[in-house]
N, C-alpha and C. Protein backbone atom coordinates (compact mmCIF):
# COMPACT_ATOMS: atom_id res chain seq x y z
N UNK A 1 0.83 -1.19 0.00
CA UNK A 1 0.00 0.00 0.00
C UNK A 1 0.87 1.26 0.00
N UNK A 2 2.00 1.24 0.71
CA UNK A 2 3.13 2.28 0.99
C UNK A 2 3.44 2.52 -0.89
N UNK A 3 3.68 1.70 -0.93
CA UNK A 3 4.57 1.54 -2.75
C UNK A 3 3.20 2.56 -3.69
N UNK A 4 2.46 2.05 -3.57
CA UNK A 4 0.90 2.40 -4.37
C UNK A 4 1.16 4.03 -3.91
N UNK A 5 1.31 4.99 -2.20
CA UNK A 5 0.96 5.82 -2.38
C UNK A 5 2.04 6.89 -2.21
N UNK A 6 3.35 6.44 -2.40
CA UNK A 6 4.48 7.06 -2.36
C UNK A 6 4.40 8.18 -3.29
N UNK A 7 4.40 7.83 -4.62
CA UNK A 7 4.43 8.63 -5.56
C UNK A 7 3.87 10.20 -5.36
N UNK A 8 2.52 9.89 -4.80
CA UNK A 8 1.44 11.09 -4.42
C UNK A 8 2.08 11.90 -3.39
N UNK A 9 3.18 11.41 -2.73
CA UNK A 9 3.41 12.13 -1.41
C UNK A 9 4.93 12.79 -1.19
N UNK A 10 5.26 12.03 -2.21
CA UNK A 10 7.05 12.62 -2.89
C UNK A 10 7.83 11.73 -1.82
N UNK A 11 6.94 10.49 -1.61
CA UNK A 11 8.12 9.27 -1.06
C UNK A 11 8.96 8.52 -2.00
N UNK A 12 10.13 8.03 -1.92
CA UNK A 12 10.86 7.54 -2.59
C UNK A 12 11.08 5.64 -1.64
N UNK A 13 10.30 5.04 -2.71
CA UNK A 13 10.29 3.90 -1.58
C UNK A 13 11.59 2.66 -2.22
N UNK A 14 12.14 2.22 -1.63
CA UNK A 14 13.44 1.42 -2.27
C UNK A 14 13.54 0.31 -1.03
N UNK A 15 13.74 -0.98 -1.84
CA UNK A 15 13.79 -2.29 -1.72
C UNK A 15 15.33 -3.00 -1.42
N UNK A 16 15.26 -3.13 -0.40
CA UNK A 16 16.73 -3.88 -0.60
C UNK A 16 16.69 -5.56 -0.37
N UNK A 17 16.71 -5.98 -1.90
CA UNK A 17 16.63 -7.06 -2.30
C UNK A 17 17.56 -7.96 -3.08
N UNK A 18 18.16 -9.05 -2.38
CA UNK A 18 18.60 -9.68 -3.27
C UNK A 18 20.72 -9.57 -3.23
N UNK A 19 20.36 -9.26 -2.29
CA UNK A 19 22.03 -8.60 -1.89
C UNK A 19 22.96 -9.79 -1.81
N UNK A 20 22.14 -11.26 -1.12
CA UNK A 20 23.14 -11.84 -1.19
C UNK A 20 23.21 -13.46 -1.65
N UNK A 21 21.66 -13.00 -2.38
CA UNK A 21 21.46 -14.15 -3.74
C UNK A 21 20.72 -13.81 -4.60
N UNK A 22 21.09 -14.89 -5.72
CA UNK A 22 20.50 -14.15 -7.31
C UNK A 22 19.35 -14.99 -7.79
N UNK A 23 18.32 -14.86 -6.58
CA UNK A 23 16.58 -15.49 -7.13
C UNK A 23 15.92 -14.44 -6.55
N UNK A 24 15.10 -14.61 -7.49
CA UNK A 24 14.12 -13.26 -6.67
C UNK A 24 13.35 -12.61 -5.44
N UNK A 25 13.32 -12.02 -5.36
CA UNK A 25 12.82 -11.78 -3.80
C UNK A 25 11.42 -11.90 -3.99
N UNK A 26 10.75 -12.12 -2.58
CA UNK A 26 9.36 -12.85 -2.65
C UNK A 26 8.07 -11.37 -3.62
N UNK A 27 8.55 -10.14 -3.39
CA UNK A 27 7.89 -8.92 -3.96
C UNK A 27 7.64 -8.94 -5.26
N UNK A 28 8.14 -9.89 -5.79
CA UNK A 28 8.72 -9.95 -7.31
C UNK A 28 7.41 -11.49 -7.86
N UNK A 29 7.48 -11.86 -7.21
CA UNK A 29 6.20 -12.73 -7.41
C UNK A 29 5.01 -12.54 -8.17
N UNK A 30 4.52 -11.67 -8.05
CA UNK A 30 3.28 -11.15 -8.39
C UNK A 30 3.44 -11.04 -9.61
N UNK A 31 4.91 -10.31 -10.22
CA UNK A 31 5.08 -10.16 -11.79
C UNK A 31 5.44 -11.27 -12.56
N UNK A 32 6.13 -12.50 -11.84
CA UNK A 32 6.45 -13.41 -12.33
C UNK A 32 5.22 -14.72 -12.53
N UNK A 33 5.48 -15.80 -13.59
CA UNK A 33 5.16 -17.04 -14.09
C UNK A 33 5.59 -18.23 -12.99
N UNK A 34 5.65 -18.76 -12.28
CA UNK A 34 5.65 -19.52 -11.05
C UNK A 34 6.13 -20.72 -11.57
N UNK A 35 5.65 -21.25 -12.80
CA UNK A 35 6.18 -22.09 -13.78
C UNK A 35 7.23 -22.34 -14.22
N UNK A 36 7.81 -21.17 -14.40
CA UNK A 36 9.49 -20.76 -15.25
C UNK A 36 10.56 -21.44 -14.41
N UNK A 37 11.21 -22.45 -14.99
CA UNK A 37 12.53 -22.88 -14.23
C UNK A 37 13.30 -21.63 -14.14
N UNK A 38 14.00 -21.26 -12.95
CA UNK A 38 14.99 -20.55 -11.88
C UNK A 38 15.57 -19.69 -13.02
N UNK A 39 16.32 -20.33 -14.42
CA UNK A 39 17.05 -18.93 -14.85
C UNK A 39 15.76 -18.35 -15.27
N UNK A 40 14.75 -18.77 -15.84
CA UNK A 40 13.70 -18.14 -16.76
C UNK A 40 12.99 -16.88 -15.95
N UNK A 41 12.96 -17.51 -14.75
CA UNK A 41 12.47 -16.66 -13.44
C UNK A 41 13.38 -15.37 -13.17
N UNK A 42 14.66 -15.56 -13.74
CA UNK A 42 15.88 -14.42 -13.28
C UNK A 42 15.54 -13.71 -14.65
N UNK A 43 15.67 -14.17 -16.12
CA UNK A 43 15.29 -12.92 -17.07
C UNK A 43 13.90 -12.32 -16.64
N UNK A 44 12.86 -12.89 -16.21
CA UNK A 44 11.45 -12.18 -16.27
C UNK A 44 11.69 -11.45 -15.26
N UNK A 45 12.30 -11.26 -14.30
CA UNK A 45 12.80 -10.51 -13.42
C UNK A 45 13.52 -9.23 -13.75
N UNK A 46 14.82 -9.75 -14.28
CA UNK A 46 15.68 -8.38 -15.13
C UNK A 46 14.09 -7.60 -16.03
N UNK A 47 13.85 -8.55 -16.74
CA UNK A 47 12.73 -8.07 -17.52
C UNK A 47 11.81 -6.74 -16.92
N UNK A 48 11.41 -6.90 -15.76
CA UNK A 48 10.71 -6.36 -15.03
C UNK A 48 11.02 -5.00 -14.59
N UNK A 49 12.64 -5.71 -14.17
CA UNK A 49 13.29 -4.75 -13.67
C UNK A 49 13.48 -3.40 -14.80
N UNK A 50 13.68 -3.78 -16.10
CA UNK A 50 13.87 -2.73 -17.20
C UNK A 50 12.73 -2.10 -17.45
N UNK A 51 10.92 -2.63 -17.54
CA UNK A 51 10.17 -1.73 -17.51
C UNK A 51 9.68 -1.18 -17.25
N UNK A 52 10.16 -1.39 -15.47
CA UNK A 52 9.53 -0.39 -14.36
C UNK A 52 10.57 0.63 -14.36
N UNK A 53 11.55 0.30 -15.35
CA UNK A 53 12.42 2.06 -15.10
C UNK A 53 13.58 1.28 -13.42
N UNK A 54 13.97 0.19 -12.97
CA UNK A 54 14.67 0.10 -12.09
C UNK A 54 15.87 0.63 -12.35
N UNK A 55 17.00 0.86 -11.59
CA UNK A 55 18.07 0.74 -11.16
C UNK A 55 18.48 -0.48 -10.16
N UNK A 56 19.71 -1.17 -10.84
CA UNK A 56 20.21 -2.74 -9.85
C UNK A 56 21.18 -1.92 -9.08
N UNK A 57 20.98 -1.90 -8.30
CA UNK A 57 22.24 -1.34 -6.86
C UNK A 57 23.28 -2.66 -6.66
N UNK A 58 24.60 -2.33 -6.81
CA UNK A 58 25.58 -3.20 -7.05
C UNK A 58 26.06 -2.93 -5.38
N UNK A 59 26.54 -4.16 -4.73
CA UNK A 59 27.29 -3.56 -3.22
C UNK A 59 28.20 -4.31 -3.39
N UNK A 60 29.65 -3.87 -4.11
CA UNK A 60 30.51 -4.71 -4.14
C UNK A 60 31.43 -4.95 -2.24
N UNK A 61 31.28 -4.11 -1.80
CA UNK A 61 31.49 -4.02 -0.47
C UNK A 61 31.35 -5.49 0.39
N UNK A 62 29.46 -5.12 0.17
CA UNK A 62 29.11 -6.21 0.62
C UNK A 62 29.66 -7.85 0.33
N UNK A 63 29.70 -8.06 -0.74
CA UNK A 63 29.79 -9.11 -1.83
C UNK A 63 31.50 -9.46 -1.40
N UNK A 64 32.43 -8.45 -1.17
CA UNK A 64 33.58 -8.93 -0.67
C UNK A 64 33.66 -9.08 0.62
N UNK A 65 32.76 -8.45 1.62
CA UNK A 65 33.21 -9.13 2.56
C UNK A 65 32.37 -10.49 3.44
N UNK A 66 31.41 -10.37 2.93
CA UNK A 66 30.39 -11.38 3.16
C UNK A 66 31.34 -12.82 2.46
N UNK A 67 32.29 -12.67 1.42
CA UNK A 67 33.43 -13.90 0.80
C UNK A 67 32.25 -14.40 -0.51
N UNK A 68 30.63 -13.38 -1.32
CA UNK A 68 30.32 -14.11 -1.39
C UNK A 68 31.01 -14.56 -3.17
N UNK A 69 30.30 -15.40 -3.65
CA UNK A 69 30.63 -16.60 -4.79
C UNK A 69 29.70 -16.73 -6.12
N UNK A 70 28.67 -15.88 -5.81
CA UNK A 70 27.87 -16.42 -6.92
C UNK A 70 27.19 -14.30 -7.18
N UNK A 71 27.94 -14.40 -8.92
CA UNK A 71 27.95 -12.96 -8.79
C UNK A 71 25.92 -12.53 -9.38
N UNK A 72 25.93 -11.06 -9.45
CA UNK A 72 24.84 -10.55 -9.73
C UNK A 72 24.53 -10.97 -11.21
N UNK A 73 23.17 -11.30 -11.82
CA UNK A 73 23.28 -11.10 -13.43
C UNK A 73 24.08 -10.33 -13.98
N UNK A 74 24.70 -9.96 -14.06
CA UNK A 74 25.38 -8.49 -15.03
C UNK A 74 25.41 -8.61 -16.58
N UNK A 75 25.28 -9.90 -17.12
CA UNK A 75 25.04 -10.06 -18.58
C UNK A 75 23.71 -9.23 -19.04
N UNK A 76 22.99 -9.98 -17.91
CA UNK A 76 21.07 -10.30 -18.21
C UNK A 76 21.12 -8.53 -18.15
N UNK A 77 21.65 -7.78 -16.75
CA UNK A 77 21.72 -6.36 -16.37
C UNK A 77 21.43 -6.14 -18.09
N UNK A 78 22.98 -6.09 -18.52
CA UNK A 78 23.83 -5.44 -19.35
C UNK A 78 22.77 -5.45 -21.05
N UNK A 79 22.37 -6.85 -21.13
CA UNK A 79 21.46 -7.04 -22.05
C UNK A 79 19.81 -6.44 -22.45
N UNK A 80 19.16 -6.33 -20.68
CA UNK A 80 18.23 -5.19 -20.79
C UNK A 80 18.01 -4.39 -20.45
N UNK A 81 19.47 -3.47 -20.59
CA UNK A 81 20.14 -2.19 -20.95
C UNK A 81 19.32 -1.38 -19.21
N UNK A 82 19.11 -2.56 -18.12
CA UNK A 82 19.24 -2.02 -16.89
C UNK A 82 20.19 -1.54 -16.09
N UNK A 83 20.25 0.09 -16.24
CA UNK A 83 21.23 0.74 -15.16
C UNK A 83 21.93 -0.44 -13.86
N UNK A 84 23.02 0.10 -13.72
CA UNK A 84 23.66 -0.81 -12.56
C UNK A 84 24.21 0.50 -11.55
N UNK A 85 23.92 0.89 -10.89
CA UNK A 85 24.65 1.54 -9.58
C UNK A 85 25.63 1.09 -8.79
N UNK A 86 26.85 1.82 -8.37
CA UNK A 86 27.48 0.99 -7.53
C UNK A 86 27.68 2.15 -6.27
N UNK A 87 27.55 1.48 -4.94
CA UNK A 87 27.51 1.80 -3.74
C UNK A 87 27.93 1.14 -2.85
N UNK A 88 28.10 1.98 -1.48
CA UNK A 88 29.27 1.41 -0.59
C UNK A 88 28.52 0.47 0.60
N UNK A 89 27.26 0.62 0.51
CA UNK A 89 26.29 0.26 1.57
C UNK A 89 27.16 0.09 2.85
N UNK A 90 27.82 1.66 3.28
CA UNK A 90 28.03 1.43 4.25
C UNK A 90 27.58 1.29 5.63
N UNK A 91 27.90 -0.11 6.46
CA UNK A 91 27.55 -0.41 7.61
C UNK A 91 28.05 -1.36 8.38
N UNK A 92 28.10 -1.65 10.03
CA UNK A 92 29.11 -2.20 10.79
C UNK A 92 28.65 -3.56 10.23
N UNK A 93 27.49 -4.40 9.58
CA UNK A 93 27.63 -5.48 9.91
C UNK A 93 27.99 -6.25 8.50
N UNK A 94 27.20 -5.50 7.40
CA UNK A 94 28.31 -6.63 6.20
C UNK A 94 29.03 -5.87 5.62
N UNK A 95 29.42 -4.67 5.58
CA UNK A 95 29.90 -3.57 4.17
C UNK A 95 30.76 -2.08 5.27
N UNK A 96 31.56 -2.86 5.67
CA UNK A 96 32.19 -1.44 6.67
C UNK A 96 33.40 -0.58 5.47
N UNK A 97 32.36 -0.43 4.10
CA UNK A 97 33.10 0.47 3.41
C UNK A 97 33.18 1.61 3.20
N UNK A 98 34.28 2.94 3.48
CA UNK A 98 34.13 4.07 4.15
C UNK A 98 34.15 4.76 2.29
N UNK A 99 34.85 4.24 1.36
CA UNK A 99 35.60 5.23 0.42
C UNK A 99 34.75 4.43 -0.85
N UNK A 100 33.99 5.31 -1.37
CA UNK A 100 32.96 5.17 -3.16
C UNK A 100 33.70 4.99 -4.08
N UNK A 101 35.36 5.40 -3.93
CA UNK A 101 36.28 5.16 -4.64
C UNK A 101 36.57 3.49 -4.88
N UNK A 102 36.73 2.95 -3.61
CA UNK A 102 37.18 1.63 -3.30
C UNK A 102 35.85 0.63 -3.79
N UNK A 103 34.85 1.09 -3.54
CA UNK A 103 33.97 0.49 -4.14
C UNK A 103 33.70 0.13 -5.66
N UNK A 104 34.14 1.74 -6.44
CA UNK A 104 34.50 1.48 -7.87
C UNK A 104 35.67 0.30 -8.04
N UNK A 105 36.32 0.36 -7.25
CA UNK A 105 37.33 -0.42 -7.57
C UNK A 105 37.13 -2.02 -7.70
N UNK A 106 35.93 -2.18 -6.75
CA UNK A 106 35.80 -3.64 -6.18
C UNK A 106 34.88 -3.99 -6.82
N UNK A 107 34.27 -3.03 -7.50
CA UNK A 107 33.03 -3.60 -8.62
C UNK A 107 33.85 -3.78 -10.31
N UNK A 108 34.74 -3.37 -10.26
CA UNK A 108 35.71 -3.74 -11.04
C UNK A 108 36.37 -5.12 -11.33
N UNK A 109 37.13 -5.38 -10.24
CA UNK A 109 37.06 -6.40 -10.29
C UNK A 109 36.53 -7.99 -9.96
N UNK A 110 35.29 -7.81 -8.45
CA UNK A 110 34.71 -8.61 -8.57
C UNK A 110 33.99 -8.82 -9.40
N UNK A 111 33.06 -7.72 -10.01
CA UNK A 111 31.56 -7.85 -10.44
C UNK A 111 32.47 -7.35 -12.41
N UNK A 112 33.65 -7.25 -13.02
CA UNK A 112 34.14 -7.32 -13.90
C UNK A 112 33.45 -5.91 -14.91
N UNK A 113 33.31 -4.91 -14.02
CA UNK A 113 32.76 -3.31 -14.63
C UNK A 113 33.95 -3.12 -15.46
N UNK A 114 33.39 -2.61 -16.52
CA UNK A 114 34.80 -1.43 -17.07
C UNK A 114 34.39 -0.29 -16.04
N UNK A 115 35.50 0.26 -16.14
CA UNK A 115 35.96 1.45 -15.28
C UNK A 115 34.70 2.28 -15.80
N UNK A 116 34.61 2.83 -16.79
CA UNK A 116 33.32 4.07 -17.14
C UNK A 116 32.07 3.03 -16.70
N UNK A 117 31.82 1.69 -16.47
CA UNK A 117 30.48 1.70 -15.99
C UNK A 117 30.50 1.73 -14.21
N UNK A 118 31.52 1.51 -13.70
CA UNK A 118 31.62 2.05 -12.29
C UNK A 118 31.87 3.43 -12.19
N UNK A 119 32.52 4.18 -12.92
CA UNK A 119 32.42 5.83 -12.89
C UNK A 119 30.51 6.06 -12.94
N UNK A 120 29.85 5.07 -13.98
CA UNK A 120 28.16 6.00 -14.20
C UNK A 120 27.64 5.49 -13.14
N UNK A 121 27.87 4.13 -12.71
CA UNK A 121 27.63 3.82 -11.40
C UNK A 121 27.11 4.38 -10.37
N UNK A 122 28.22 5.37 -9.81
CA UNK A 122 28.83 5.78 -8.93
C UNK A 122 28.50 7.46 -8.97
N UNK A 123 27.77 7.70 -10.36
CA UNK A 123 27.37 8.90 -10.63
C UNK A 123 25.44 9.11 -11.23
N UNK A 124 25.83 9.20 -12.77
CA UNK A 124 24.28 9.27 -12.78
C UNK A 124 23.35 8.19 -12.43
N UNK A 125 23.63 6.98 -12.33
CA UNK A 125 22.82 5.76 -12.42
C UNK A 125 23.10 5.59 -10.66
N UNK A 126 23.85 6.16 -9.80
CA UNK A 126 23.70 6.28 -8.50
C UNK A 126 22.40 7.81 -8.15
N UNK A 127 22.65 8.48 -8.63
CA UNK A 127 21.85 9.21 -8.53
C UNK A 127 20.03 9.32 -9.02
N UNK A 128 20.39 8.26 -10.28
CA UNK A 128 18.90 8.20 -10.71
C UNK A 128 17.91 7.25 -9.54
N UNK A 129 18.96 6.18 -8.80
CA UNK A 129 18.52 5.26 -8.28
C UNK A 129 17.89 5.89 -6.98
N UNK A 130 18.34 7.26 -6.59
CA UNK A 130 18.01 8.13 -5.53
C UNK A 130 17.05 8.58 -6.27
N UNK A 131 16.76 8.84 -6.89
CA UNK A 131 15.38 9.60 -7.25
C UNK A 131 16.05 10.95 -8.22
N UNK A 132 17.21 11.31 -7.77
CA UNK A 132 18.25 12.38 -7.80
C UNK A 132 18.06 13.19 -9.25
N UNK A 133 17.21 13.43 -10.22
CA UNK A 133 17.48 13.80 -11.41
C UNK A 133 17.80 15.33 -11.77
N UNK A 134 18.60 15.81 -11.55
CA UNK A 134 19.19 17.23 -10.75
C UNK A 134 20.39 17.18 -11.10
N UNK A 135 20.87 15.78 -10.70
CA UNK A 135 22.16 15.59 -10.62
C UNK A 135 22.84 14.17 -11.35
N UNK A 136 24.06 14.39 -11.06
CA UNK A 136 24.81 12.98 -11.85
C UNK A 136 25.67 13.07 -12.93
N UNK A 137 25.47 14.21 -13.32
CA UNK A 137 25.93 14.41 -14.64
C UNK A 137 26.34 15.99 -14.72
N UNK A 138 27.37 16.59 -15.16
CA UNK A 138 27.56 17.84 -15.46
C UNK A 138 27.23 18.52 -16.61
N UNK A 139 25.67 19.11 -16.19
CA UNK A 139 25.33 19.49 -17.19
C UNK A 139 24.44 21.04 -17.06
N UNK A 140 24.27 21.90 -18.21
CA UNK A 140 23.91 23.16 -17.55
C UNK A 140 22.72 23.61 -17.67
N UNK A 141 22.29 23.75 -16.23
CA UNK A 141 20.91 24.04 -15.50
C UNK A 141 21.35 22.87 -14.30
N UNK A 142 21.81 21.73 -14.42
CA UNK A 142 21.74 20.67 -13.23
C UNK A 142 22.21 21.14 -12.18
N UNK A 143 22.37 20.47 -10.84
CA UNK A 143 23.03 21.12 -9.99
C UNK A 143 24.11 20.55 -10.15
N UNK A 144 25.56 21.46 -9.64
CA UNK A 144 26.74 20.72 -9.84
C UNK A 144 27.31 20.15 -8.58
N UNK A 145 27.54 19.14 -8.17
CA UNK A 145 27.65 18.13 -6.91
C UNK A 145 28.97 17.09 -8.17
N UNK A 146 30.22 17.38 -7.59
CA UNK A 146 31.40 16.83 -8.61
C UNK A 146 32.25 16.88 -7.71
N UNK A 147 33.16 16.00 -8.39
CA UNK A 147 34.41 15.83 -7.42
C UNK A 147 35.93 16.02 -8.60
N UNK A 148 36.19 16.69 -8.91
CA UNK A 148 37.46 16.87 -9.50
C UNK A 148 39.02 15.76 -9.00
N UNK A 149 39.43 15.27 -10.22
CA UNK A 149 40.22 14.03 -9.72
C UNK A 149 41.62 14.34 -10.53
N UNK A 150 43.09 14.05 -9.50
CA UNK A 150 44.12 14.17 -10.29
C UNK A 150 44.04 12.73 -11.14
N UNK A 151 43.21 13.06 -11.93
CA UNK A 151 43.71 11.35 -12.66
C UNK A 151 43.62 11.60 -14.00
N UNK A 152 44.76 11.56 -15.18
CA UNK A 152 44.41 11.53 -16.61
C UNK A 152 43.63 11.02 -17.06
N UNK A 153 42.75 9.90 -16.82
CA UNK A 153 41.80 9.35 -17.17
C UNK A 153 40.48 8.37 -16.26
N UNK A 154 39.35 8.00 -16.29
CA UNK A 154 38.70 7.51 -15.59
C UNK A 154 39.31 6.31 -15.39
N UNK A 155 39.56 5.80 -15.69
CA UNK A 155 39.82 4.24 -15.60
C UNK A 155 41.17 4.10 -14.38
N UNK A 156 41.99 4.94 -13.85
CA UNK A 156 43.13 5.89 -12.84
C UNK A 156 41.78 5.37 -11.33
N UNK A 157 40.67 6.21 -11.52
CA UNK A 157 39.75 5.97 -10.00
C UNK A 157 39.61 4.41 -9.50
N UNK A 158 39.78 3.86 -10.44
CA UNK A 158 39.19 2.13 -10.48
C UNK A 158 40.46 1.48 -10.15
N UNK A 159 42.09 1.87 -10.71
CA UNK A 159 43.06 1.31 -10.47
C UNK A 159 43.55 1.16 -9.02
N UNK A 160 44.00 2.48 -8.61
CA UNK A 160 44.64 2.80 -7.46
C UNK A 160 44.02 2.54 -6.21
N UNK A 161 44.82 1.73 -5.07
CA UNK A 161 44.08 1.09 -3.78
C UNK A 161 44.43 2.15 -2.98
N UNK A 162 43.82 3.07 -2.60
CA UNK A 162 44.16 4.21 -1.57
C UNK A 162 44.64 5.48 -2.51
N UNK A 163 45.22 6.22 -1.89
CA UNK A 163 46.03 7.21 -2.37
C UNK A 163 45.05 8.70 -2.35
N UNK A 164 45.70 9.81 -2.48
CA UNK A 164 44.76 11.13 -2.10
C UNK A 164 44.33 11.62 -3.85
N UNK A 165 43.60 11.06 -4.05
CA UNK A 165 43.33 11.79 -5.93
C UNK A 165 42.57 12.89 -6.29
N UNK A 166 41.48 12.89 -4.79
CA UNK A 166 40.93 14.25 -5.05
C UNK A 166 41.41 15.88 -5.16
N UNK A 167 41.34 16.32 -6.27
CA UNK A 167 41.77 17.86 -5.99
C UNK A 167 40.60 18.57 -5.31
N UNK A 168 39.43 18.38 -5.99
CA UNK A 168 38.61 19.39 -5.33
C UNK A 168 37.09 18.99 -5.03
N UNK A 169 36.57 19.11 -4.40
CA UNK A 169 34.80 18.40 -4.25
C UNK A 169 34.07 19.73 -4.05
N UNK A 170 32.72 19.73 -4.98
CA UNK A 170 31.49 20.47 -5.00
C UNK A 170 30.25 20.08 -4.81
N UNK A 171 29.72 20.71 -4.30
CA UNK A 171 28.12 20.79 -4.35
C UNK A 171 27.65 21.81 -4.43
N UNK A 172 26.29 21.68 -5.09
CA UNK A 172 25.58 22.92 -5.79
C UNK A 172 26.35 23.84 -6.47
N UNK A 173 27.74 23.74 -6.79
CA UNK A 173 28.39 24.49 -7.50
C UNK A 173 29.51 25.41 -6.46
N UNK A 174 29.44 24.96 -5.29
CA UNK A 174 29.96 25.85 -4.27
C UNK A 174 31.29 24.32 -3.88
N UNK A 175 32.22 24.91 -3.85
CA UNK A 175 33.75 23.92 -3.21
C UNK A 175 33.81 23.97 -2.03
N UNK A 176 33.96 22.73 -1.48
CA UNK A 176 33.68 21.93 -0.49
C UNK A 176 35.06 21.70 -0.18
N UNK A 177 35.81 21.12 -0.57
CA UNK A 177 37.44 20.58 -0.33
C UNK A 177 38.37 21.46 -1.07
């Protein structure tokens, strides 16, 4: 009923499903064929996921420290051209990840991102998944919320394990760092 009257009330209602296996969560039922052997059940799912407009929230955080083994669709993602977000879900009990950087990194190589899809990640397709459409992208009228990086190229954020790369951080257009 919450889901039904969010919209009307400028709630933003979000599901956290599926974090640390790849069958569907019981919410997902209703759209699905009950019939469909397990992968068939995972495309009608992605499926779903692409025409309700979702975003898949990636927690590579999670996923490394939980040790887990069995990764997210990212083909099925990739195939019906469903946004992937990546985030730090930080918290003390599975994901004590402090840095969005490190996260690009770990969705890199666990979850096998090119670097620019953990940069959109981590930017507009993190932001759309917030509701955020304002932002994400530098563009003019948007608000500007950016982080300026000593790095010749994107693919530099995804490499390096630590290190100080930020030159400068904004929001709303006003410098922060």
């Amino acid at each position: 009923a919450l889901a039904q009257r969010a919209p009307g009330h400028l709630l933003l209602v979000h599901r956290g499903a599926d974090q640390v296996r790849a069958t569907p969560p019981p919410w997902v039922a209703p759209l699905l064929d009950a019939d469909k052997k397990a992968a068939g059940v995972l495309v009608q799912t992605v499926r779903a996921m692409a025409d309700a407009g979702t975003v898949a929230v990636l927690l590579p955080g999670a996923f490394h420290v939980l040790r887990e083994t069995k990764l997210p669709p990212l083909d099925l993602l990739r195939e019906h051209s469903v946004p992937m977000a990546v985030a730090t879900d930080c918290n003390p009990g599975t994901s004590p990840l402090l840095s969005l950087r490190q996260a690009m990194q770990l969705a890199c190589t666990h979850f096998k991102l090119t670097p620019e899809e953990a940069l959109r990640g981590t930017t507009i397709n993190a932001a759309r998944a917030l509701g955020l459409h304002d932002r994400g992208m530098l563009r003019v009228g948007l608000r500007a919320d950016f982080a300026h990086w000593r790095v010749a190229r994107p693919a530099a954020l995804c490499y390096w394990l630590g290190g100080q790369l930020l030159d400068a951080s904004y929001a709303g257009g006003r410098r922060l760092v």
